[in-house]
PDB file of N, CA and C in Angstrom:
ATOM      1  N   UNK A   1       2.782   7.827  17.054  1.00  0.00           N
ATOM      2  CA  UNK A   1       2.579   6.960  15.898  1.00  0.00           C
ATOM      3  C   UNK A   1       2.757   7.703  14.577  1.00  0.00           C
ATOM      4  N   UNK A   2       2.631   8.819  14.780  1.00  0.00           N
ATOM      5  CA  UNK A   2       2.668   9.918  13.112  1.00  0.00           C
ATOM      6  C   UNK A   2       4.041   9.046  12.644  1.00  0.00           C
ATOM      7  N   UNK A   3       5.226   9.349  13.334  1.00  0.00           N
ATOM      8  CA  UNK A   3       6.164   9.404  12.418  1.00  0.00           C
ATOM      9  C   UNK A   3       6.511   7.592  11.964  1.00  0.00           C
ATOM     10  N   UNK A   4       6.249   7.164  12.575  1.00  0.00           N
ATOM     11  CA  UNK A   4       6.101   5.555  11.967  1.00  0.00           C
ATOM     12  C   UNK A   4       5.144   5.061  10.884  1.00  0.00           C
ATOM     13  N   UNK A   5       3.826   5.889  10.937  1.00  0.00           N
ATOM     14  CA  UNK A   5       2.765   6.082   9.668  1.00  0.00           C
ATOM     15  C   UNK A   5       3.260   6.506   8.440  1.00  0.00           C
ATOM     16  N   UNK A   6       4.157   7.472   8.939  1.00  0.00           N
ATOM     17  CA  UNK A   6       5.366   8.355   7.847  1.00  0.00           C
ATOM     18  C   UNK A   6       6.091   7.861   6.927  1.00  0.00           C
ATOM     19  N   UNK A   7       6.555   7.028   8.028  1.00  0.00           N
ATOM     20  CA  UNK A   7       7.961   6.029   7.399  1.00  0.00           C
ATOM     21  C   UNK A   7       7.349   5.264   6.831  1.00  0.00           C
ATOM     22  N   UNK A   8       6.037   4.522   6.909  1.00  0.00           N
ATOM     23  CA  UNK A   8       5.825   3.500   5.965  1.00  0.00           C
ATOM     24  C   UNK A   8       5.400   4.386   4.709  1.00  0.00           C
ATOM     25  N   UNK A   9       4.679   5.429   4.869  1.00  0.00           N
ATOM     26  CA  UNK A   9       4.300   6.130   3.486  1.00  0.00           C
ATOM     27  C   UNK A   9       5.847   6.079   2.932  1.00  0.00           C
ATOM     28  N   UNK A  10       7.167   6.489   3.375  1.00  0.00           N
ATOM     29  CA  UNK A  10       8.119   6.533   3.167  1.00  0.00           C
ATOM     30  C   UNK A  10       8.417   5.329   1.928  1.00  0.00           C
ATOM     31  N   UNK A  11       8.317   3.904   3.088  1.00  0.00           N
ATOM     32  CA  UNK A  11       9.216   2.848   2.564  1.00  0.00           C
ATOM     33  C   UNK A  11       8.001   2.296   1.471  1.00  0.00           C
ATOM     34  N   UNK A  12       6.618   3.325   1.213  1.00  0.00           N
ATOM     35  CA  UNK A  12       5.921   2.657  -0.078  1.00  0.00           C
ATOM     36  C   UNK A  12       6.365   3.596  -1.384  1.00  0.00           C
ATOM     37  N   UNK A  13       6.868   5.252  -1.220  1.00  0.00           N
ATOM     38  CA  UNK A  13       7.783   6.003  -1.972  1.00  0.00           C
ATOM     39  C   UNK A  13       8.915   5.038  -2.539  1.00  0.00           C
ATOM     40  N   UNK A  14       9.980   4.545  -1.795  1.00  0.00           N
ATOM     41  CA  UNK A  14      10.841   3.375  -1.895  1.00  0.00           C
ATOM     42  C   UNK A  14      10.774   2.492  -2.925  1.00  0.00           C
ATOM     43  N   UNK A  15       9.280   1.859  -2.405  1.00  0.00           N
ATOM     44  CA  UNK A  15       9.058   0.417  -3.078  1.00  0.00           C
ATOM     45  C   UNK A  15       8.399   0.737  -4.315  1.00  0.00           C
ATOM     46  N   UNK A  16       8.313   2.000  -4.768  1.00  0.00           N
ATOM     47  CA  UNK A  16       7.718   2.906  -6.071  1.00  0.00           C
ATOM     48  C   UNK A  16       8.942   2.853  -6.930  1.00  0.00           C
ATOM     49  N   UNK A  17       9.308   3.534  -6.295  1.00  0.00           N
ATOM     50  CA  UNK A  17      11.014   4.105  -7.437  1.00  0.00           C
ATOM     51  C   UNK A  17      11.469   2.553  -7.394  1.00  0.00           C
ATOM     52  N   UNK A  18      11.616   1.956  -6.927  1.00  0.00           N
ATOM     53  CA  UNK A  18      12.917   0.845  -7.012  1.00  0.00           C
ATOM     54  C   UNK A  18      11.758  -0.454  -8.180  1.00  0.00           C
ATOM     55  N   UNK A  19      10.913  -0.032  -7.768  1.00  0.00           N
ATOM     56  CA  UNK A  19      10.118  -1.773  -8.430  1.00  0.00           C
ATOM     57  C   UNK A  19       9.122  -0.987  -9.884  1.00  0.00           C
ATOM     58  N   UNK A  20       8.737   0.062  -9.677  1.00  0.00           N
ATOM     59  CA  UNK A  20       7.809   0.657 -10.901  1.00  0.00           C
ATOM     60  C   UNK A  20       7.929   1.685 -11.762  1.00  0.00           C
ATOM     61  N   UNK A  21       9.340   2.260 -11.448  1.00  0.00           N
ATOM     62  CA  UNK A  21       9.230   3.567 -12.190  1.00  0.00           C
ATOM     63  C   UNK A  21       9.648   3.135 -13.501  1.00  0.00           C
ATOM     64  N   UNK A  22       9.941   1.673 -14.090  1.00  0.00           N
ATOM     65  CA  UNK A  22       9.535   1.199 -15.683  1.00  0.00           C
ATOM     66  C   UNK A  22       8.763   0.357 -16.531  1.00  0.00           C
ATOM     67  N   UNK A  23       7.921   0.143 -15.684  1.00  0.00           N
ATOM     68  CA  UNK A  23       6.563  -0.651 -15.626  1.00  0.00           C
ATOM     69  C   UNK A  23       5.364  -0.354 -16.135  1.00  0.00           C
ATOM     70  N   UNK A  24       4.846  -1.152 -16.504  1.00  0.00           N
ATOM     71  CA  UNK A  24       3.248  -1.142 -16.734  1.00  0.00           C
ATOM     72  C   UNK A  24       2.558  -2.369 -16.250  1.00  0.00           C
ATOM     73  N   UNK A  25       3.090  -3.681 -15.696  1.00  0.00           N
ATOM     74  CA  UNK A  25       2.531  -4.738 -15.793  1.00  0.00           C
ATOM     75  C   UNK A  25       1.691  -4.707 -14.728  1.00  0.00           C
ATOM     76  N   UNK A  26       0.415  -4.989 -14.773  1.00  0.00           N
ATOM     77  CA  UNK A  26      -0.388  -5.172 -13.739  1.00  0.00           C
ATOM     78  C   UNK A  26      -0.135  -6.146 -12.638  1.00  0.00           C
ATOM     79  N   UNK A  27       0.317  -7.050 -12.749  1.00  0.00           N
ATOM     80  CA  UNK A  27       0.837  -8.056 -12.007  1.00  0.00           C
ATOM     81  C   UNK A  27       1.937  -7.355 -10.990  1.00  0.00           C
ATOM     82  N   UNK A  28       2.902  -7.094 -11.579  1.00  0.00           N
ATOM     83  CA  UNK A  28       3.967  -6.137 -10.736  1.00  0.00           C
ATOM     84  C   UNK A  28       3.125  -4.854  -9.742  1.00  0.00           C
ATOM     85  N   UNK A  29       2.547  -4.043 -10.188  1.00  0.00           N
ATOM     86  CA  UNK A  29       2.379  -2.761  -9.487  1.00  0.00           C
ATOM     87  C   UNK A  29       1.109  -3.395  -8.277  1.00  0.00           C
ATOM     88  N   UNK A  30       0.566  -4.611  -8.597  1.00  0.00           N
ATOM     89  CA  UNK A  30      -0.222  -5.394  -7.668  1.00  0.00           C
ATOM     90  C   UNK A  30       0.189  -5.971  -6.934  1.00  0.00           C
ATOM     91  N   UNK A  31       1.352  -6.201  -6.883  1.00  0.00           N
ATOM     92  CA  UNK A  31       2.593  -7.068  -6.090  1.00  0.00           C
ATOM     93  C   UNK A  31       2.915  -6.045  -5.247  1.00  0.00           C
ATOM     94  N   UNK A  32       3.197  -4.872  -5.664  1.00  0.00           N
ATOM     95  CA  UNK A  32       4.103  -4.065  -5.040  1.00  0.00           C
ATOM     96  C   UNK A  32       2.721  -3.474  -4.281  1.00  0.00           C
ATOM     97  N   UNK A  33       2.039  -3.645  -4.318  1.00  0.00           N
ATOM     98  CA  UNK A  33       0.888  -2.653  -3.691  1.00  0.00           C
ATOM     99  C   UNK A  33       0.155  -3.676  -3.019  1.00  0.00           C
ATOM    100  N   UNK A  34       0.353  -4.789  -2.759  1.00  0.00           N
ATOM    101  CA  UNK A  34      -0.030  -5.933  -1.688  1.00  0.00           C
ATOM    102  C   UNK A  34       1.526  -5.863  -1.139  1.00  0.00           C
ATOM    103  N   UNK A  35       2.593  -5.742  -1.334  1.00  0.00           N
ATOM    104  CA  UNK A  35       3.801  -5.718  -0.497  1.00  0.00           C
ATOM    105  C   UNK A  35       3.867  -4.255   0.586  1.00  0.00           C
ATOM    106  N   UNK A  36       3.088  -3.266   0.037  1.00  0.00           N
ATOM    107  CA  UNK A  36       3.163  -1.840   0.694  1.00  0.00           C
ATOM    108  C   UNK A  36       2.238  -1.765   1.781  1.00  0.00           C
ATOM    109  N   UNK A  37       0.713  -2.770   1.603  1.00  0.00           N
ATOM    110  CA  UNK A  37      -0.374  -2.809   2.284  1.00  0.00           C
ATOM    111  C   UNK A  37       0.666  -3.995   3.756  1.00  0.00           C
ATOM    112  N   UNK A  38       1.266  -5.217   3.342  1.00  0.00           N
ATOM    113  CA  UNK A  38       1.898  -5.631   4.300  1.00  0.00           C
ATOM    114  C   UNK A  38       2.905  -5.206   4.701  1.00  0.00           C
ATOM    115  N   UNK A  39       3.865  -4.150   4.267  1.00  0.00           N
ATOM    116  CA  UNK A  39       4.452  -3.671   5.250  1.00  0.00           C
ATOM    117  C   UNK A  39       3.866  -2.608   6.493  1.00  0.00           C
ATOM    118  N   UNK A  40       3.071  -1.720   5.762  1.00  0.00           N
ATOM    119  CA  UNK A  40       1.851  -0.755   6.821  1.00  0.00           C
ATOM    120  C   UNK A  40       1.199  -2.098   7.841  1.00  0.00           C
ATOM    121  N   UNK A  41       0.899  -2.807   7.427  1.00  0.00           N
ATOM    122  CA  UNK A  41       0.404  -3.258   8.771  1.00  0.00           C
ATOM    123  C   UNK A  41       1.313  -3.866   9.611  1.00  0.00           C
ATOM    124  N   UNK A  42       2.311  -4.795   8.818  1.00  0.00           N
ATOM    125  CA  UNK A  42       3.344  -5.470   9.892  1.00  0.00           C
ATOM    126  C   UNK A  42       3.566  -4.151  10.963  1.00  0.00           C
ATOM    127  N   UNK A  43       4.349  -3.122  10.336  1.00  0.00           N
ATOM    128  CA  UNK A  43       5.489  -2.060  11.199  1.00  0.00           C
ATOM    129  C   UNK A  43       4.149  -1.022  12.285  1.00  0.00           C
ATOM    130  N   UNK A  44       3.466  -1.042  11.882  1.00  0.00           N
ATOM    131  CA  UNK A  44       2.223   0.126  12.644  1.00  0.00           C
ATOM    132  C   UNK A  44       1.814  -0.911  13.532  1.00  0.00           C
ATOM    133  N   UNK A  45       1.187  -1.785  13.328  1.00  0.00           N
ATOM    134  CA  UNK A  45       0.494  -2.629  14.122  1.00  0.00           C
ATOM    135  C   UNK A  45       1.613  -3.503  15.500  1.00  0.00           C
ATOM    136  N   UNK A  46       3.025  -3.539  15.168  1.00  0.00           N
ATOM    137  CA  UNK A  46       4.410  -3.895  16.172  1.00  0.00           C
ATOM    138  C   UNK A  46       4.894  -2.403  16.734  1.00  0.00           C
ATOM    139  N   UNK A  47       4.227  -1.275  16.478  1.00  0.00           N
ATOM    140  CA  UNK A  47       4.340  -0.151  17.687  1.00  0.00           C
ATOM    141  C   UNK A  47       3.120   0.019  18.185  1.00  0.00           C
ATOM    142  N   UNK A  48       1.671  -0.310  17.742  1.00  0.00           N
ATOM    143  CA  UNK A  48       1.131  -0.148  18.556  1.00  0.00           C
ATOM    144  C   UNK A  48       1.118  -1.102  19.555  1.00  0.00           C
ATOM    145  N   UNK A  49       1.047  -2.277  19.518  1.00  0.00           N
ATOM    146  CA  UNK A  49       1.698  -3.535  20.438  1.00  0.00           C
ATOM    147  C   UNK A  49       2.874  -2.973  21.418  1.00  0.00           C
ATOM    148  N   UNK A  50       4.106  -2.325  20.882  1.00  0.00           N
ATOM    149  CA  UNK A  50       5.109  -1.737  21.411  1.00  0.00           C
ATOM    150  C   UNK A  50       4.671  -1.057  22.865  1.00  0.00           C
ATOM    151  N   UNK A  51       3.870  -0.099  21.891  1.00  0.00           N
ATOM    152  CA  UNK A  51       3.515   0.974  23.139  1.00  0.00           C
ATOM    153  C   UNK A  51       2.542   1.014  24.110  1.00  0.00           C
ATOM    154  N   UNK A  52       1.584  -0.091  23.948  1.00  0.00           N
ATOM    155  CA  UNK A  52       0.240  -0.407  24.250  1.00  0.00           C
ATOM    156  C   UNK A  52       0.732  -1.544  25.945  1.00  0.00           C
ATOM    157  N   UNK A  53       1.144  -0.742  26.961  1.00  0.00           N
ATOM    158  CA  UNK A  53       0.812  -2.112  27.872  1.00  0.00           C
ATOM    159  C   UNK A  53      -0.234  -2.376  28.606  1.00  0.00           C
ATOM    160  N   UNK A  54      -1.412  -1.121  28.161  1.00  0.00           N
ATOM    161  CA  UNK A  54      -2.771  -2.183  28.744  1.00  0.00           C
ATOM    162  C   UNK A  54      -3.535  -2.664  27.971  1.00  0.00           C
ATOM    163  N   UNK A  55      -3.586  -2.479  26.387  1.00  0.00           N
ATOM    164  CA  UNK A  55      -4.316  -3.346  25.472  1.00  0.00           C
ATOM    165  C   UNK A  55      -3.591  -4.807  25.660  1.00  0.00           C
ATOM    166  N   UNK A  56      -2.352  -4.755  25.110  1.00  0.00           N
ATOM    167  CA  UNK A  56      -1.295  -6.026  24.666  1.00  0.00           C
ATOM    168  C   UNK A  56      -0.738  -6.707  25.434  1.00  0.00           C
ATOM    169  N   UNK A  57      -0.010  -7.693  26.246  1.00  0.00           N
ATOM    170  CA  UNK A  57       0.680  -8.027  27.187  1.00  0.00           C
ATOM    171  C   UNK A  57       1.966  -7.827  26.225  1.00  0.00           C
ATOM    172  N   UNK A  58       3.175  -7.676  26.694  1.00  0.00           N
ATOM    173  CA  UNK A  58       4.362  -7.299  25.855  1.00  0.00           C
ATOM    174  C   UNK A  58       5.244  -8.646  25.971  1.00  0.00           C
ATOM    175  N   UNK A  59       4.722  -9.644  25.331  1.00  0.00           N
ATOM    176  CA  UNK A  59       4.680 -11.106  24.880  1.00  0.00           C
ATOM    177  C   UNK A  59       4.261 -11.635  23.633  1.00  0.00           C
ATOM    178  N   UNK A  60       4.728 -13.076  22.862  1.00  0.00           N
ATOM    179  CA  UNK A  60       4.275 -12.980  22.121  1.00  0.00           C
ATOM    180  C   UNK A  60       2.979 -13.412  21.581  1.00  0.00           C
ATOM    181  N   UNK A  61       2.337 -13.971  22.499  1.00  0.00           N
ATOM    182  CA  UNK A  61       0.642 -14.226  22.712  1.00  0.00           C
ATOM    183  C   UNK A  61      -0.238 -12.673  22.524  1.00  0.00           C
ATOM    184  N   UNK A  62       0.236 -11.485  22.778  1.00  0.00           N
ATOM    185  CA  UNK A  62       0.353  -9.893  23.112  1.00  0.00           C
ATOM    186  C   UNK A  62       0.672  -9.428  21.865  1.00  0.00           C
ATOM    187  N   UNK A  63       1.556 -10.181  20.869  1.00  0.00           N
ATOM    188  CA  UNK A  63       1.373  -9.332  19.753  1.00  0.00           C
ATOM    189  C   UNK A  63       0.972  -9.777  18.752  1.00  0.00           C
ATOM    190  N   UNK A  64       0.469 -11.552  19.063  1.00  0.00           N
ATOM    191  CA  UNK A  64      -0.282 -12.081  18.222  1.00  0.00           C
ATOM    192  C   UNK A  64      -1.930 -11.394  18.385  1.00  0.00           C
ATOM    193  N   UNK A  65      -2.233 -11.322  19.839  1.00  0.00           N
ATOM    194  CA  UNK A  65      -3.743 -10.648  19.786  1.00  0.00           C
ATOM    195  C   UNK A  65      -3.838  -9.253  18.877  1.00  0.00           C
ATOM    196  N   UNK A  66      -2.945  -8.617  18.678  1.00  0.00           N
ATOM    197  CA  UNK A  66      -2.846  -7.284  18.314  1.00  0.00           C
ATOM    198  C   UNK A  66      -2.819  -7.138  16.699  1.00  0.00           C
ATOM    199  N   UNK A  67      -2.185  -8.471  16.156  1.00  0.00           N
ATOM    200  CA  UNK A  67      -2.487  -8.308  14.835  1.00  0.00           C
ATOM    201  C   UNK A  67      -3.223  -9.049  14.284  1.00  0.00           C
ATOM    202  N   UNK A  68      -3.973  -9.860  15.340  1.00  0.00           N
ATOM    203  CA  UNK A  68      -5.364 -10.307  15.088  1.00  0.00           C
ATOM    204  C   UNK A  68      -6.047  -9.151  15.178  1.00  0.00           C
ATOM    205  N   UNK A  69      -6.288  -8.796  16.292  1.00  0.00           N
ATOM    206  CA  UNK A  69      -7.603  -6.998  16.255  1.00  0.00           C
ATOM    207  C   UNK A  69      -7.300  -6.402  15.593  1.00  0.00           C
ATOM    208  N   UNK A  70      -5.959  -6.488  14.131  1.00  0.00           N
ATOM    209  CA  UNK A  70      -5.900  -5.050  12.873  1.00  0.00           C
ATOM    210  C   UNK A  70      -6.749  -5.898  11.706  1.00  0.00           C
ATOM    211  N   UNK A  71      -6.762  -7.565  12.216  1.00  0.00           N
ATOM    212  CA  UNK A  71      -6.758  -8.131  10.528  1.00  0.00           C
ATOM    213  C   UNK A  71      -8.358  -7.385   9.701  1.00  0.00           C
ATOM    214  N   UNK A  72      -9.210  -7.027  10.229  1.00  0.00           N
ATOM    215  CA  UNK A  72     -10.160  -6.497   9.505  1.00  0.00           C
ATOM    216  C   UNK A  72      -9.707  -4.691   8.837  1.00  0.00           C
ATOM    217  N   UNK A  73      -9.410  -4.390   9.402  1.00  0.00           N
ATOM    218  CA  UNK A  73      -8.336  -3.410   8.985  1.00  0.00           C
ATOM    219  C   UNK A  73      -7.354  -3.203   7.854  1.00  0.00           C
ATOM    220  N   UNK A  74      -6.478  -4.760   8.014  1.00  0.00           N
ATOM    221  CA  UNK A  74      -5.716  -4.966   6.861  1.00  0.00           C
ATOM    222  C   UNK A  74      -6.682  -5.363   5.509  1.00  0.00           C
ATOM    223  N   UNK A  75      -8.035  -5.883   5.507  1.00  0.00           N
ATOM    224  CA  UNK A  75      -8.410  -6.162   4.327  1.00  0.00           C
ATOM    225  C   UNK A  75      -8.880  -4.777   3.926  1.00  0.00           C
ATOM    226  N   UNK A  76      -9.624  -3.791   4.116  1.00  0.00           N
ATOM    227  CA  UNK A  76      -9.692  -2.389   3.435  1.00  0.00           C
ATOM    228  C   UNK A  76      -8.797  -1.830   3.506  1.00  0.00           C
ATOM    229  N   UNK A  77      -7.334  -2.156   3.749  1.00  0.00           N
ATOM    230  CA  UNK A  77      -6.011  -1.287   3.504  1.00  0.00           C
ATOM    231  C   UNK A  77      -5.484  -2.299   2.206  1.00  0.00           C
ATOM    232  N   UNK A  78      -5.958  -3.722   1.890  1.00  0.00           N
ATOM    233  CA  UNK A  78      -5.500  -4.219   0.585  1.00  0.00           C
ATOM    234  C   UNK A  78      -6.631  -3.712  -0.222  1.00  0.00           C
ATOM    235  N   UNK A  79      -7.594  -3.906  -0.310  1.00  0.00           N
ATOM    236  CA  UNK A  79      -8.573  -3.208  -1.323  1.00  0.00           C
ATOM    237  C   UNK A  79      -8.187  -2.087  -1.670  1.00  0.00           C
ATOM    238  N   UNK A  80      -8.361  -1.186  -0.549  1.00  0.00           N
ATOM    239  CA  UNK A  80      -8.198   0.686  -0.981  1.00  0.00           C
ATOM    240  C   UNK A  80      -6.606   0.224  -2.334  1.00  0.00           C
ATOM    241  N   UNK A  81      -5.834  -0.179  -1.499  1.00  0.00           N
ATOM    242  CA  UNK A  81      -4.299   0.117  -2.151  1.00  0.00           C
ATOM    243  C   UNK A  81      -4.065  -0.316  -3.534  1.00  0.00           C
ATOM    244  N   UNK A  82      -4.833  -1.637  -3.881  1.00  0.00           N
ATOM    245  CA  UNK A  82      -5.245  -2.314  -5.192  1.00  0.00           C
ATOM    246  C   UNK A  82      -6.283  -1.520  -6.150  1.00  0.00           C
ATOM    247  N   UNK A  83      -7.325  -0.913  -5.139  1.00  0.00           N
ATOM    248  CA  UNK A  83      -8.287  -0.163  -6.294  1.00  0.00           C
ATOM    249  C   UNK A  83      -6.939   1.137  -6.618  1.00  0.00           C
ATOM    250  N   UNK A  84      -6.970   1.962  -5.514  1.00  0.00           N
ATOM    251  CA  UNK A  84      -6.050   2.960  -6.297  1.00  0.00           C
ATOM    252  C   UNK A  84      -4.818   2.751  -7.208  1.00  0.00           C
ATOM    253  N   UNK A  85      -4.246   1.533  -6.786  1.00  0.00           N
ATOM    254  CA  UNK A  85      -3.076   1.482  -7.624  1.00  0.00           C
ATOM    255  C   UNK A  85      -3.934   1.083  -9.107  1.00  0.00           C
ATOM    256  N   UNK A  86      -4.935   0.732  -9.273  1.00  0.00           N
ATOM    257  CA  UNK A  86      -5.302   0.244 -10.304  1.00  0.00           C
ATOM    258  C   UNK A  86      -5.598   1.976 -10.905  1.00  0.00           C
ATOM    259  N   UNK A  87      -6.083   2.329 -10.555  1.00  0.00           N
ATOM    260  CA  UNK A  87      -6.927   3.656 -10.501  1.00  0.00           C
ATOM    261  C   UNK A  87      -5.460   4.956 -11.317  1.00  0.00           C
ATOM    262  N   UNK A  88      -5.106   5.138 -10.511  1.00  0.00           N
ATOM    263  CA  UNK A  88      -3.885   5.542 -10.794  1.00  0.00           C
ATOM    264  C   UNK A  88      -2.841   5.411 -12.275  1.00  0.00           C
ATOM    265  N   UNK A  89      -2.099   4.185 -11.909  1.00  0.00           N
ATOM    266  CA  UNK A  89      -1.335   3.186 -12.960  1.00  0.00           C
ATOM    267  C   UNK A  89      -2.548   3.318 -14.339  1.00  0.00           C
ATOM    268  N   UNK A  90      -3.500   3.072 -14.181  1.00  0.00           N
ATOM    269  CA  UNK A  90      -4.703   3.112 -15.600  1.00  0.00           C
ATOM    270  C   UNK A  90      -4.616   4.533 -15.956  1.00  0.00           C
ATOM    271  N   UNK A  91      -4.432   5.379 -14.889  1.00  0.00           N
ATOM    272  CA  UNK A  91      -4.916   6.732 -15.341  1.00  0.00           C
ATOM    273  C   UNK A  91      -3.865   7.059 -16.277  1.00  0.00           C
ATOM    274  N   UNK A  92      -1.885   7.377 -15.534  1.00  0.00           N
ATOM    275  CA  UNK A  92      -1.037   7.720 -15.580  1.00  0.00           C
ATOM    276  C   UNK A  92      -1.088   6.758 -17.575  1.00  0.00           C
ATOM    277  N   UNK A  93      -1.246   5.314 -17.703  1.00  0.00           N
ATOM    278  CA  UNK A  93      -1.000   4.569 -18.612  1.00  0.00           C
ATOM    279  C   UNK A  93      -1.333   5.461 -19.867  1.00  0.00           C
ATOM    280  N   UNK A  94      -2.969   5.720 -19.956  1.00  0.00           N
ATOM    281  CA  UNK A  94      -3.953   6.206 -20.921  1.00  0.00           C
ATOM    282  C   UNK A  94      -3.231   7.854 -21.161  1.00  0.00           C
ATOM    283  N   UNK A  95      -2.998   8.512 -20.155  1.00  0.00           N
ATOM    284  CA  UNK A  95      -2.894  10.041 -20.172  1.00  0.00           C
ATOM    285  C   UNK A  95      -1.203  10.061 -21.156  1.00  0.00           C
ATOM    286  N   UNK A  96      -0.454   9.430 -20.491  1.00  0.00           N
ATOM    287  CA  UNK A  96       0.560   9.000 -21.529  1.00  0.00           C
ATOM    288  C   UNK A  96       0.500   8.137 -22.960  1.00  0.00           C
ATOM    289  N   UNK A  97      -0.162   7.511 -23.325  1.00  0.00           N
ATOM    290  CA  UNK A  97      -0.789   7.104 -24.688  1.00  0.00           C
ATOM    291  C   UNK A  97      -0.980   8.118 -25.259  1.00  0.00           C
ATOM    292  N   UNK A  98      -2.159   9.051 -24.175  1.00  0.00           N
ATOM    293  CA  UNK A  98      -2.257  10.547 -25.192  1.00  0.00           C
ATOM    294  C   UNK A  98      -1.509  11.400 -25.926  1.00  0.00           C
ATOM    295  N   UNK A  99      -0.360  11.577 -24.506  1.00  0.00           N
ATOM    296  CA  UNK A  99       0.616  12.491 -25.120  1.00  0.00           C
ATOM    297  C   UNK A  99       1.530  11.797 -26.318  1.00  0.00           C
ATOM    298  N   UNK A 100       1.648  10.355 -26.065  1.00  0.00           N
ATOM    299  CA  UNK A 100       2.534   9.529 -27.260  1.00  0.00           C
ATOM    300  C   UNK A 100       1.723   9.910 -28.802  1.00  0.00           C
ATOM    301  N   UNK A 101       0.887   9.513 -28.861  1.00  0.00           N
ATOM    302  CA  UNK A 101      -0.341   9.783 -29.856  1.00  0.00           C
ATOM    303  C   UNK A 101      -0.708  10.967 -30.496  1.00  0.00           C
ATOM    304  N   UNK A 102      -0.664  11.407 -29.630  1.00  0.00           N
ATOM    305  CA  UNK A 102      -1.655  12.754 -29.719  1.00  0.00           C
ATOM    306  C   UNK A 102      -3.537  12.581 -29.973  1.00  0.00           C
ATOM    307  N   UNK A 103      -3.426  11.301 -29.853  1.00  0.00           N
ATOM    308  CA  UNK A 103      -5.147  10.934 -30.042  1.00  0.00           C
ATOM    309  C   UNK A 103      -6.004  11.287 -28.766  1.00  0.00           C
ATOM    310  N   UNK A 104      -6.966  10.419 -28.953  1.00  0.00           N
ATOM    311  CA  UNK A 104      -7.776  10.951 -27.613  1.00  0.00           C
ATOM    312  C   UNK A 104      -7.888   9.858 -26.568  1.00  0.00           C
ATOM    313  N   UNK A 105      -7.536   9.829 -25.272  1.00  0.00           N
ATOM    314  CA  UNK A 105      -7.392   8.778 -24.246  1.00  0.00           C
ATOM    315  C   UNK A 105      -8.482   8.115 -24.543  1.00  0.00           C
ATOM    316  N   UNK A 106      -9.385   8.746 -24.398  1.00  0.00           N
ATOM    317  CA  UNK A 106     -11.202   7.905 -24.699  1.00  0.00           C
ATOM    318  C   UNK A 106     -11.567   7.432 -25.722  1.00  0.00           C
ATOM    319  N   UNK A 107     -11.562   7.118 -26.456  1.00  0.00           N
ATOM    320  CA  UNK A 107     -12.048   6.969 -27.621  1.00  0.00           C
ATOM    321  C   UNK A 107     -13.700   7.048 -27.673  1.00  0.00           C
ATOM    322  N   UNK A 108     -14.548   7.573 -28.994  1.00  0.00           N
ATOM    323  CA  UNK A 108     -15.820   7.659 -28.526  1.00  0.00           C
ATOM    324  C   UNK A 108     -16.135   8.741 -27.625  1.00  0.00           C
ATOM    325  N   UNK A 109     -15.366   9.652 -27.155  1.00  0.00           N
ATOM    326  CA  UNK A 109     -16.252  10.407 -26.293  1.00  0.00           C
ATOM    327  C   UNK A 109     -15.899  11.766 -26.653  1.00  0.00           C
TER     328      UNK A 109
END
């Protein structure tokens, strides 16, 4: 499973450069970071199904059970990905203001 975990870190590198590297809009980098959280689960969760023939039946009743047993899974993989992208994108925003400015990111402090 590493290198399929990989590839999606991969295809969220991808969905970085192609959709945000001129952005600021919150709407967008939230899009793209609910599009990154559903691709990690679609592609991880259809090899473990893949490879799994005594959890899954290798049918499609078999890979519907399988991404039923991730869906609690997928909601702290959209949270985590939304807080950090928020986390992040805010940080990167302010720290660049600074350098534009030369003022102080914080104001007040």
């Amino acid at each position: 499973m590493t290198p399929v975990i990989y590839g999606c870190f991969l295809i969220n590198v991808l969905l970085g450069r192609l959709f945000l590297s001129e952005t600021v809009s919150p709407l967008r980098i939230g899009s793209i970071a609910l599009a990154a959280s559903a691709q990690f689960f679609v592609i991880t969760n259809f090899f473990v199904w893949l490879g799994s023939g005594v959890f899954y039946a290798h049918n499609a009743a078999g890979l519907a059970a399988c991404y039923i047993a991730a869906l609690p899974f997928f909601g702290r993989t959209v949270l985590a990905d939304l807080f950090y992208s928020g986390v992040l994108f805010s940080t990167h925003y302010a720290l660049s203001r600074k350098q534009l400015t030369g003022g102080n990111v914080f104001p007040g402090c």
